[in-house]
PDB file of N, CA and C in Angstrom:
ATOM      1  N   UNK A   1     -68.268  60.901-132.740  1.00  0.00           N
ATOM      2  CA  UNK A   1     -68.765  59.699-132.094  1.00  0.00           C
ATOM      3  C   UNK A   1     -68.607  58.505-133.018  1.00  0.00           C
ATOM      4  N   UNK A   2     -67.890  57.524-132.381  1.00  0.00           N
ATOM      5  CA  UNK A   2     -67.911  56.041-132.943  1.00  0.00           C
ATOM      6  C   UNK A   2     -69.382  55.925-133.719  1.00  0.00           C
ATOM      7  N   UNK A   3     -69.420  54.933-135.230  1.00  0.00           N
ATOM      8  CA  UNK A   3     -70.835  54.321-135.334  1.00  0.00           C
ATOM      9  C   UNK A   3     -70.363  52.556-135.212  1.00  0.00           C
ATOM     10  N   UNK A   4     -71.570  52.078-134.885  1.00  0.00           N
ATOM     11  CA  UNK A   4     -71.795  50.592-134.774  1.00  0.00           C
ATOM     12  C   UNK A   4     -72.692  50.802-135.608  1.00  0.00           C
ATOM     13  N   UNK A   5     -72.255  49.822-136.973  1.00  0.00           N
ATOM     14  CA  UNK A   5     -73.256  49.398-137.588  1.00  0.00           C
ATOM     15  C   UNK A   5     -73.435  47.606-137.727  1.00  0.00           C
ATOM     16  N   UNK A   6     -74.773  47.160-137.993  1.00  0.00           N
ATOM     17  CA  UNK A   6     -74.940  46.064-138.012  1.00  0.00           C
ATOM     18  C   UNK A   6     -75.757  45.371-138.849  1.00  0.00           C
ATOM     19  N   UNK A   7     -75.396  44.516-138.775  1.00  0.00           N
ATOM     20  CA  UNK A   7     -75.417  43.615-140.390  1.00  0.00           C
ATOM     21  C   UNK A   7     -76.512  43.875-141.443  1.00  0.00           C
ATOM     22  N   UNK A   8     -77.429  44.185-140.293  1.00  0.00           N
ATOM     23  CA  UNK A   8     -78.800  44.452-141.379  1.00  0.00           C
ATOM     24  C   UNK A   8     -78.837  46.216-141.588  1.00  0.00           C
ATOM     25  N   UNK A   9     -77.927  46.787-141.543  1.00  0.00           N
ATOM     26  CA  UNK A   9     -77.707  47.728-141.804  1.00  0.00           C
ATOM     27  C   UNK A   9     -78.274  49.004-141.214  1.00  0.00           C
ATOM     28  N   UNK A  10     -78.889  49.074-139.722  1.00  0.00           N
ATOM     29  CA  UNK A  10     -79.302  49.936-138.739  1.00  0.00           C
ATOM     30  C   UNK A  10     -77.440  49.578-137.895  1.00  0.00           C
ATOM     31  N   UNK A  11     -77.446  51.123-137.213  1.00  0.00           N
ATOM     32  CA  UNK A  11     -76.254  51.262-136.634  1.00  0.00           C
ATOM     33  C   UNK A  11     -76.893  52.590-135.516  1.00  0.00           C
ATOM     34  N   UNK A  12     -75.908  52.679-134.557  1.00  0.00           N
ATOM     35  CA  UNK A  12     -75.986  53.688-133.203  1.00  0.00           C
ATOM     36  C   UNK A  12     -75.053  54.055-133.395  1.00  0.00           C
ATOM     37  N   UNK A  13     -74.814  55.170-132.899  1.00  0.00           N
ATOM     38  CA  UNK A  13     -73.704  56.472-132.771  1.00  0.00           C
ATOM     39  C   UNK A  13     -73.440  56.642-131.060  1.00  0.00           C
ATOM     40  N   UNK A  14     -72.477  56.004-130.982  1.00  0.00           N
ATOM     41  CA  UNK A  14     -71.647  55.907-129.222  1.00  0.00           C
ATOM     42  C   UNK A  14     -70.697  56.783-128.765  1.00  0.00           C
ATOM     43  N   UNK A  15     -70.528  57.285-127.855  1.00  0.00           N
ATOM     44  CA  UNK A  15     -69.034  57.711-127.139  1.00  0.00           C
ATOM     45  C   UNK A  15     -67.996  57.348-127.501  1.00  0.00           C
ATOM     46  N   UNK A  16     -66.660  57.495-127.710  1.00  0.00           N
ATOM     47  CA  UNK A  16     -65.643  56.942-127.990  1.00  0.00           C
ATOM     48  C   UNK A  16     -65.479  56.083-126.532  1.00  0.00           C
ATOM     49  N   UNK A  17     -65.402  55.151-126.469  1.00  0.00           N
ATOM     50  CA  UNK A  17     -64.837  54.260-125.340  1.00  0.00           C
ATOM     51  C   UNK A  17     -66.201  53.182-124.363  1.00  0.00           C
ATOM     52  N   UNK A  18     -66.727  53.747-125.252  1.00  0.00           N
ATOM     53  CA  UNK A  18     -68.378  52.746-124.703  1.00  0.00           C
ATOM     54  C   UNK A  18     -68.318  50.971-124.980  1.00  0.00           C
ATOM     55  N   UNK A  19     -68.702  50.812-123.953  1.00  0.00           N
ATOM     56  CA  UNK A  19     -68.845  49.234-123.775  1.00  0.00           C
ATOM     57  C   UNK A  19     -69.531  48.891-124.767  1.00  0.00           C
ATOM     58  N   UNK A  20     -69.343  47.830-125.695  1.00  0.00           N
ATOM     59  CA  UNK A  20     -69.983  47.137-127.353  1.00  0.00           C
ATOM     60  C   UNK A  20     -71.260  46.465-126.329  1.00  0.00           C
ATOM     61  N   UNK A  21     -70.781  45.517-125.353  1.00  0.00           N
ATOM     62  CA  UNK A  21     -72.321  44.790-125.333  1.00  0.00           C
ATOM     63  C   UNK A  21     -73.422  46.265-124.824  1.00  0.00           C
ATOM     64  N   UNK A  22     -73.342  47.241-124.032  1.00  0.00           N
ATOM     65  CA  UNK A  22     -74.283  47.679-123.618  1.00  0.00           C
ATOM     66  C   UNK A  22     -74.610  48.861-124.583  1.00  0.00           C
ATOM     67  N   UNK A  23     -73.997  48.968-125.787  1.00  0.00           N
ATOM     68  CA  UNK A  23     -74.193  50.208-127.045  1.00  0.00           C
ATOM     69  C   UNK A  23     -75.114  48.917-127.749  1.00  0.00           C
ATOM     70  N   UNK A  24     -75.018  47.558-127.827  1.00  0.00           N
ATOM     71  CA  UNK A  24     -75.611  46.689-129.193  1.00  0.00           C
ATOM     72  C   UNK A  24     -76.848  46.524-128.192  1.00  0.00           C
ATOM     73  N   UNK A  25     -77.639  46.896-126.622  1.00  0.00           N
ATOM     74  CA  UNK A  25     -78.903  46.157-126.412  1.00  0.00           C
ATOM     75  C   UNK A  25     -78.995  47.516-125.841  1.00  0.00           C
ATOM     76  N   UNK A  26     -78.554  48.798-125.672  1.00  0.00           N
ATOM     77  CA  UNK A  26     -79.044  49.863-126.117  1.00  0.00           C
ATOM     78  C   UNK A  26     -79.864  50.056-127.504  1.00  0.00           C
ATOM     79  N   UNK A  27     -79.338  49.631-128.440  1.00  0.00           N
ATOM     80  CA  UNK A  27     -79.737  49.698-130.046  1.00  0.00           C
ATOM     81  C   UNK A  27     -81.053  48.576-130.106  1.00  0.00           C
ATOM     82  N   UNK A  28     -81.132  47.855-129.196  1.00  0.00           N
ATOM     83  CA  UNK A  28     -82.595  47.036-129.146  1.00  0.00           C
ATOM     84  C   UNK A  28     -82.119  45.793-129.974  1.00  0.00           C
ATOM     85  N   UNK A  29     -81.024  45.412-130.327  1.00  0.00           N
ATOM     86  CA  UNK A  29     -80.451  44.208-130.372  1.00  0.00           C
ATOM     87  C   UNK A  29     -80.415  42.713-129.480  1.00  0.00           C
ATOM     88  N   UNK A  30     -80.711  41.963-129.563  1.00  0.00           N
ATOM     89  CA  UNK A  30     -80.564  40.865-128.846  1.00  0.00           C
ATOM     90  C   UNK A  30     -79.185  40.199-128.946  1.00  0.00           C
ATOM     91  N   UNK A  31     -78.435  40.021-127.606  1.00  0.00           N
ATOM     92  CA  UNK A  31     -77.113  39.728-127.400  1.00  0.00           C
ATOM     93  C   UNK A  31     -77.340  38.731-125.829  1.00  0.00           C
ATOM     94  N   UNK A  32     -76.395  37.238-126.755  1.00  0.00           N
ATOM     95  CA  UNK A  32     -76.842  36.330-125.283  1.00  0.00           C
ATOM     96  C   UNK A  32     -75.313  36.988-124.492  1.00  0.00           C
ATOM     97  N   UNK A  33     -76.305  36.277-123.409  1.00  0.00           N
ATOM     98  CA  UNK A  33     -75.572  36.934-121.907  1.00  0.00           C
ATOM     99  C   UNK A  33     -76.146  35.853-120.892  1.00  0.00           C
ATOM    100  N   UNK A  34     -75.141  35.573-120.127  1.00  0.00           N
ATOM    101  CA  UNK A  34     -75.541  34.288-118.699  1.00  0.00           C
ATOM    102  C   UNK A  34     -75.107  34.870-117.672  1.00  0.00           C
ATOM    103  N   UNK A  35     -73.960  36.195-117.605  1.00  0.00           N
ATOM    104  CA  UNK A  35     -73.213  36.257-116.780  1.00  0.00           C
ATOM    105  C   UNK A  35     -73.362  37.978-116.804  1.00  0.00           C
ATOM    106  N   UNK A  36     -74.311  38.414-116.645  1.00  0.00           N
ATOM    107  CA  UNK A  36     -74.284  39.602-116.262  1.00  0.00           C
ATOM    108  C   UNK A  36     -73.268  40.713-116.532  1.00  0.00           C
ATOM    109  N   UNK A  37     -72.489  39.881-117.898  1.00  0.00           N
ATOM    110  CA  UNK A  37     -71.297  40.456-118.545  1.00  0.00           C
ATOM    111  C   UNK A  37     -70.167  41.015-118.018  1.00  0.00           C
ATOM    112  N   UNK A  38     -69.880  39.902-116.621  1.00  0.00           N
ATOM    113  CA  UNK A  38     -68.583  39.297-115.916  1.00  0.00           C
ATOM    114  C   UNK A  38     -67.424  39.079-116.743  1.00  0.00           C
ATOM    115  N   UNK A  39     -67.596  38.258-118.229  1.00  0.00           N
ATOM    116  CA  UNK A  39     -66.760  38.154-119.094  1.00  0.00           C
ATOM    117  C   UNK A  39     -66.543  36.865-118.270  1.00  0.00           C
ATOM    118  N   UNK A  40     -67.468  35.802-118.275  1.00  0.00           N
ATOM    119  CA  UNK A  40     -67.378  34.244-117.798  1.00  0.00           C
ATOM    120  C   UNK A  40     -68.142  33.352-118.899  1.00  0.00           C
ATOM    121  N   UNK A  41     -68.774  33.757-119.771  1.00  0.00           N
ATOM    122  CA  UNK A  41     -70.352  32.743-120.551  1.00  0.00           C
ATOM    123  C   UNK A  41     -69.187  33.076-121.378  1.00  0.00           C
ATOM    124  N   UNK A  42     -69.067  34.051-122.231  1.00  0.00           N
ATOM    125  CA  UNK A  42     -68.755  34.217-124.072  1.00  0.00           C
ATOM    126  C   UNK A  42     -69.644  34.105-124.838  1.00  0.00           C
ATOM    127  N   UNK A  43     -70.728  34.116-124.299  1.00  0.00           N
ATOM    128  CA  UNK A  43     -72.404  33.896-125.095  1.00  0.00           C
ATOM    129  C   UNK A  43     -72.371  35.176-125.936  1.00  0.00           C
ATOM    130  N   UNK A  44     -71.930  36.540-125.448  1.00  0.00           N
ATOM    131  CA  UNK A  44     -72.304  37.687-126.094  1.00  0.00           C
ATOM    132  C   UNK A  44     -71.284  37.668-127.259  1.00  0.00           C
ATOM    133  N   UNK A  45     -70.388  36.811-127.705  1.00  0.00           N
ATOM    134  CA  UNK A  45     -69.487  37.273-128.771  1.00  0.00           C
ATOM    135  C   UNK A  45     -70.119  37.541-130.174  1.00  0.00           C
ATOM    136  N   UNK A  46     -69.579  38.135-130.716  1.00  0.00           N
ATOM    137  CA  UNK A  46     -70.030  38.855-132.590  1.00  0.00           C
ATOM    138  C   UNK A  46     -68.795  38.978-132.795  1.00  0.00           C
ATOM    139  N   UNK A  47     -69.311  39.061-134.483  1.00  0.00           N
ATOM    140  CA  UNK A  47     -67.997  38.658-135.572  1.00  0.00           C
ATOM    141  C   UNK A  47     -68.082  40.172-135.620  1.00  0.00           C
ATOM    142  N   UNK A  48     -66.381  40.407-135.594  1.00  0.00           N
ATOM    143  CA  UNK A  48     -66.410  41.725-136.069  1.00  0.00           C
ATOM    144  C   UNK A  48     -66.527  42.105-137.798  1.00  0.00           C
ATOM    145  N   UNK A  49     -67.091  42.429-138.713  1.00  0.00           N
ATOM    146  CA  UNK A  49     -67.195  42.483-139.939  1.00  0.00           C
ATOM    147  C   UNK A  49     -66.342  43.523-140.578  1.00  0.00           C
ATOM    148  N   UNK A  50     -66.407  44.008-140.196  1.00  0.00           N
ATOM    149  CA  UNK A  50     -65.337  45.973-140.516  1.00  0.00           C
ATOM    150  C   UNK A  50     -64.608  46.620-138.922  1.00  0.00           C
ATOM    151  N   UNK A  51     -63.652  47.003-139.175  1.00  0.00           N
ATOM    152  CA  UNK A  51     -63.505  47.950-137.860  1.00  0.00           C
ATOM    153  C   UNK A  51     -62.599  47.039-136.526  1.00  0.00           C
ATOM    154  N   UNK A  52     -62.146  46.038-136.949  1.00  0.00           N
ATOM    155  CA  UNK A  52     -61.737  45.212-135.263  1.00  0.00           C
ATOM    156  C   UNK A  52     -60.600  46.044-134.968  1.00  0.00           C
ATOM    157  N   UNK A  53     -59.379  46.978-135.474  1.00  0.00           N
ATOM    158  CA  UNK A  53     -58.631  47.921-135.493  1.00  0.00           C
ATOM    159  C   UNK A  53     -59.084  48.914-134.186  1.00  0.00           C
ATOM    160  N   UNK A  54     -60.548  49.200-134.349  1.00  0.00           N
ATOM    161  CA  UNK A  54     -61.317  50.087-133.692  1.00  0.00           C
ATOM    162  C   UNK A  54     -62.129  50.200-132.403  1.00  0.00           C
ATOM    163  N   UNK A  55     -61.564  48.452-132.178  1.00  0.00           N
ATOM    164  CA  UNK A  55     -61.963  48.187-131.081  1.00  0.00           C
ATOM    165  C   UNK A  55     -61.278  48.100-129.719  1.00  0.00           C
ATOM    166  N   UNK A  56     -60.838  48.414-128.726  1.00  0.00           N
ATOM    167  CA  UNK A  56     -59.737  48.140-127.876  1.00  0.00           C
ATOM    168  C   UNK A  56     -59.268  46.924-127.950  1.00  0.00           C
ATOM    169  N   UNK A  57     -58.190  46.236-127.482  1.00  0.00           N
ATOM    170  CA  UNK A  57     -57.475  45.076-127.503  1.00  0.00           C
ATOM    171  C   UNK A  57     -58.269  44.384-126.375  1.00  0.00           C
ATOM    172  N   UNK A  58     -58.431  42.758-126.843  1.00  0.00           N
ATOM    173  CA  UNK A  58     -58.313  41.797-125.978  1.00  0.00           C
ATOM    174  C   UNK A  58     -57.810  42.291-124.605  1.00  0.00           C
ATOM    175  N   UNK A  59     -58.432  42.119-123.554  1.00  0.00           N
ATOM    176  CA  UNK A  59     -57.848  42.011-122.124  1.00  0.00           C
ATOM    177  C   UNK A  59     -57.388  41.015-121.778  1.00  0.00           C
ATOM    178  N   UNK A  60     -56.844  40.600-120.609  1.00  0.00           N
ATOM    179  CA  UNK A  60     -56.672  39.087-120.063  1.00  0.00           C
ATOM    180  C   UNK A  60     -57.738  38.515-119.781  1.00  0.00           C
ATOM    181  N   UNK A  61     -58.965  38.655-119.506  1.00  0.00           N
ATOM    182  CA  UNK A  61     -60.472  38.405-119.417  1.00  0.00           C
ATOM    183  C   UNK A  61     -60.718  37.721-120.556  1.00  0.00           C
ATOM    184  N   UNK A  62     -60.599  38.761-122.356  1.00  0.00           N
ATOM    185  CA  UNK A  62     -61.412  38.093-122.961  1.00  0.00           C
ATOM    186  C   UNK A  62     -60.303  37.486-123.990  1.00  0.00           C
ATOM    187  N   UNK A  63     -59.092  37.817-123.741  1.00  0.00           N
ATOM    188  CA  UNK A  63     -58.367  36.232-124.392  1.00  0.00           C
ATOM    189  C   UNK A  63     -58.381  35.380-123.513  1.00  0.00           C
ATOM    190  N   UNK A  64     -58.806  35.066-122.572  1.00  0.00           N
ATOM    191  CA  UNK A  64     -58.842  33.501-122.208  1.00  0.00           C
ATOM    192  C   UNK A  64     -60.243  32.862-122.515  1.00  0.00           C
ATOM    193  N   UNK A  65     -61.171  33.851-123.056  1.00  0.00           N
ATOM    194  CA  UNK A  65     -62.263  33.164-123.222  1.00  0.00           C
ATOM    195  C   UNK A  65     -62.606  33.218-124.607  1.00  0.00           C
ATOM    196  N   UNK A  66     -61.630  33.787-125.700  1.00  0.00           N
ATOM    197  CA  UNK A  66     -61.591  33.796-126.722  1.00  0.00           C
ATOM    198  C   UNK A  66     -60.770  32.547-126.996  1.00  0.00           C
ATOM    199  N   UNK A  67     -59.672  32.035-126.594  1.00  0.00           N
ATOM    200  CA  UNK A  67     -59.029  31.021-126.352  1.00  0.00           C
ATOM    201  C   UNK A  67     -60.104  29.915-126.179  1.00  0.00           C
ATOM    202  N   UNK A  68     -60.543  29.579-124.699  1.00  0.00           N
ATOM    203  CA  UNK A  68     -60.694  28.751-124.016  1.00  0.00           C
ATOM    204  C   UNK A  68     -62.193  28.297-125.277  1.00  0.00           C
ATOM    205  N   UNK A  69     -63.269  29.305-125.816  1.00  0.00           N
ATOM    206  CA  UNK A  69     -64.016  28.725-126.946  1.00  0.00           C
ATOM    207  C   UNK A  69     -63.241  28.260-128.382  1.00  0.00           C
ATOM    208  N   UNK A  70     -62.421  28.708-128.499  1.00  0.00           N
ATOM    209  CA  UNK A  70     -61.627  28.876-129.931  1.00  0.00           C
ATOM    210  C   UNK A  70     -62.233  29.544-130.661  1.00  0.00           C
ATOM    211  N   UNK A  71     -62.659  30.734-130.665  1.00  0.00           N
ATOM    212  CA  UNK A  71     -63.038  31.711-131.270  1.00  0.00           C
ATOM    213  C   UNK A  71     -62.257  32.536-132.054  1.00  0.00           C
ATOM    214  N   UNK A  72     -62.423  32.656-133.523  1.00  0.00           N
ATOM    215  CA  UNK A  72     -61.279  33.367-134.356  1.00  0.00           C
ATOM    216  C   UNK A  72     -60.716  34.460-134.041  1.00  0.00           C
ATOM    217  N   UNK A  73     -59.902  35.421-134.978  1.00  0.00           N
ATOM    218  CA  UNK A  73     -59.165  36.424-134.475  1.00  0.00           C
ATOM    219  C   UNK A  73     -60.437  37.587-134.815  1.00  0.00           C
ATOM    220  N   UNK A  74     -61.321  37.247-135.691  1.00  0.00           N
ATOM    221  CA  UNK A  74     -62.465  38.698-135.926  1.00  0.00           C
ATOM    222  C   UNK A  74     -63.901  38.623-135.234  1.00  0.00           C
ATOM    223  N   UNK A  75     -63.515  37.621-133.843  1.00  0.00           N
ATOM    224  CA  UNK A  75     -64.495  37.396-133.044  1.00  0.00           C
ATOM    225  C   UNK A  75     -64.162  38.039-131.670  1.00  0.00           C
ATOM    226  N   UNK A  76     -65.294  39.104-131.150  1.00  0.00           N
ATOM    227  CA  UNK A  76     -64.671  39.705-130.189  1.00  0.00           C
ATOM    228  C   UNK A  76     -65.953  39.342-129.132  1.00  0.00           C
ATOM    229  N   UNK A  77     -65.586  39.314-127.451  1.00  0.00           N
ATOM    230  CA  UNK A  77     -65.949  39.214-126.473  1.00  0.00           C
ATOM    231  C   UNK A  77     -67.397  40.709-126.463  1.00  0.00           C
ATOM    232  N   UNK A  78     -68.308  40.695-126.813  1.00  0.00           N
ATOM    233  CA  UNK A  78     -68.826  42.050-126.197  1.00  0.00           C
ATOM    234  C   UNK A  78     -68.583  42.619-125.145  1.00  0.00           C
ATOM    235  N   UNK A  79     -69.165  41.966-123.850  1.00  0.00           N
ATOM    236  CA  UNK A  79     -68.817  42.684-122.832  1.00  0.00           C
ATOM    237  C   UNK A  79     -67.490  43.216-122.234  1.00  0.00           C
ATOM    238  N   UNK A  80     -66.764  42.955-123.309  1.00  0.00           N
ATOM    239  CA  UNK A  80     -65.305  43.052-123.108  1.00  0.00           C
ATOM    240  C   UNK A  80     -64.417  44.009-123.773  1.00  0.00           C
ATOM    241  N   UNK A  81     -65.467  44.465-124.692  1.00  0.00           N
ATOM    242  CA  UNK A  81     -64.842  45.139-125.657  1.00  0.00           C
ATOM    243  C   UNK A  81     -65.138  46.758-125.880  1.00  0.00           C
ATOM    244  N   UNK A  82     -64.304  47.364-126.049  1.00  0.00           N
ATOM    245  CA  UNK A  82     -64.895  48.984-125.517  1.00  0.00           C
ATOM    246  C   UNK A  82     -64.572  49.559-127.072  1.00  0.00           C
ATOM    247  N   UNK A  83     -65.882  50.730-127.841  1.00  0.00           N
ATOM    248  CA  UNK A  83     -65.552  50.877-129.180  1.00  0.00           C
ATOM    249  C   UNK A  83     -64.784  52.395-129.202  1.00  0.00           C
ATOM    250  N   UNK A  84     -64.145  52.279-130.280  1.00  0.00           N
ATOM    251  CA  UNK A  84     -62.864  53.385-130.375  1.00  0.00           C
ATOM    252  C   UNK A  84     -62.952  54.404-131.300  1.00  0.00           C
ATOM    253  N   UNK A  85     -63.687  53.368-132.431  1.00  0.00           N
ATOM    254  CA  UNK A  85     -63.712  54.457-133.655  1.00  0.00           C
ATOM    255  C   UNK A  85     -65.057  53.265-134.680  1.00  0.00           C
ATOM    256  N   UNK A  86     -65.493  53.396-135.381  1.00  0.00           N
ATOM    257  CA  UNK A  86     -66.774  52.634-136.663  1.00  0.00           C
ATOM    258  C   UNK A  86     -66.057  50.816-137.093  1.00  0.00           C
ATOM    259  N   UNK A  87     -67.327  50.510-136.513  1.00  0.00           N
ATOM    260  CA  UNK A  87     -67.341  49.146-136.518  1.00  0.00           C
ATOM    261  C   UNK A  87     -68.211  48.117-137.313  1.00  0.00           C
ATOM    262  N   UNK A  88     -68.276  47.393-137.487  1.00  0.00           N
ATOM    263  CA  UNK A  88     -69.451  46.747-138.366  1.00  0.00           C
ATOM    264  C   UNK A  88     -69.109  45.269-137.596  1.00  0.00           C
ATOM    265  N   UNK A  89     -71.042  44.603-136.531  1.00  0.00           N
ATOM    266  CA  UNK A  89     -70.544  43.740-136.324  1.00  0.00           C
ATOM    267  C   UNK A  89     -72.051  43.015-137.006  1.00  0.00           C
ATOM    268  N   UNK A  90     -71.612  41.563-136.919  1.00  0.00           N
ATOM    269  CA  UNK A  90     -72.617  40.760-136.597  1.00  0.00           C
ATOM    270  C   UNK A  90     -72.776  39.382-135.958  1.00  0.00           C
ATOM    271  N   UNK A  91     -74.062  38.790-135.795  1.00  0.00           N
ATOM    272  CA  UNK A  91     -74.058  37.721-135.202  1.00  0.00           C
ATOM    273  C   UNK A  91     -74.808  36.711-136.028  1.00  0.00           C
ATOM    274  N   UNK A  92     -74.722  35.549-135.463  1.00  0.00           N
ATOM    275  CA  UNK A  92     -75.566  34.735-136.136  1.00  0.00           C
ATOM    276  C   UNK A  92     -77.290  34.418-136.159  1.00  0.00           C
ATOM    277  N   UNK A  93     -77.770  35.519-134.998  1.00  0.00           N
ATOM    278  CA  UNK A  93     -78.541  35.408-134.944  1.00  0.00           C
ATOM    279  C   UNK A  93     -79.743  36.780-135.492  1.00  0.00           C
ATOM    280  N   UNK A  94     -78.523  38.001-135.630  1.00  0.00           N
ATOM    281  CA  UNK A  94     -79.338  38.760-136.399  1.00  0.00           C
ATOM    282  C   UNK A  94     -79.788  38.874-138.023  1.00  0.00           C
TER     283      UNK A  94
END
């Protein structure tokens, strides 16, 4: 099983192929969300810290909204993003 770990150094142990936003508010994390994680806000994005290799690729969904914010290349969409293999993310607000 994939781990997500996060910044403050608590992490969850996921499925290979599990959705990042609903494994990080499984874990009792706070992750903004407007859009019922449609992949329309980009509120839920986190820096990937370790691991973006491990994450599935950008869809057409969340490069246009990785685009359309200008969000770097180690900034990934949560609800968009499905985990593959050990990740390390964080946000600015944890």
């Amino acid at each position: 099983m994939p781990r997500i770990t996060f910044s403050d150094g608590t992490f969850i142990d996921v499925p290979r192929g599990a959705n990042l936003m609903s494994a990080i508010i499984r874990a009792g994390k706070p992750i903004g969300n407007s859009c019922s994680a449609i992949g329309i806000c980009a509120k839920c994005f986190v820096t990937v810290v370790e691991g973006n290799e491990n994450l599935s690729k950008p869809n057409p969904i969340e490069r246009k909204l990785l685009e359309r914010e200008k969000l770097s290349t180690n900034t990934r969409i949560s609800c968009q993003a499905k985990v593959l293999g050990p990740v390390k993310v964080t946000t600015s607000y944890w």
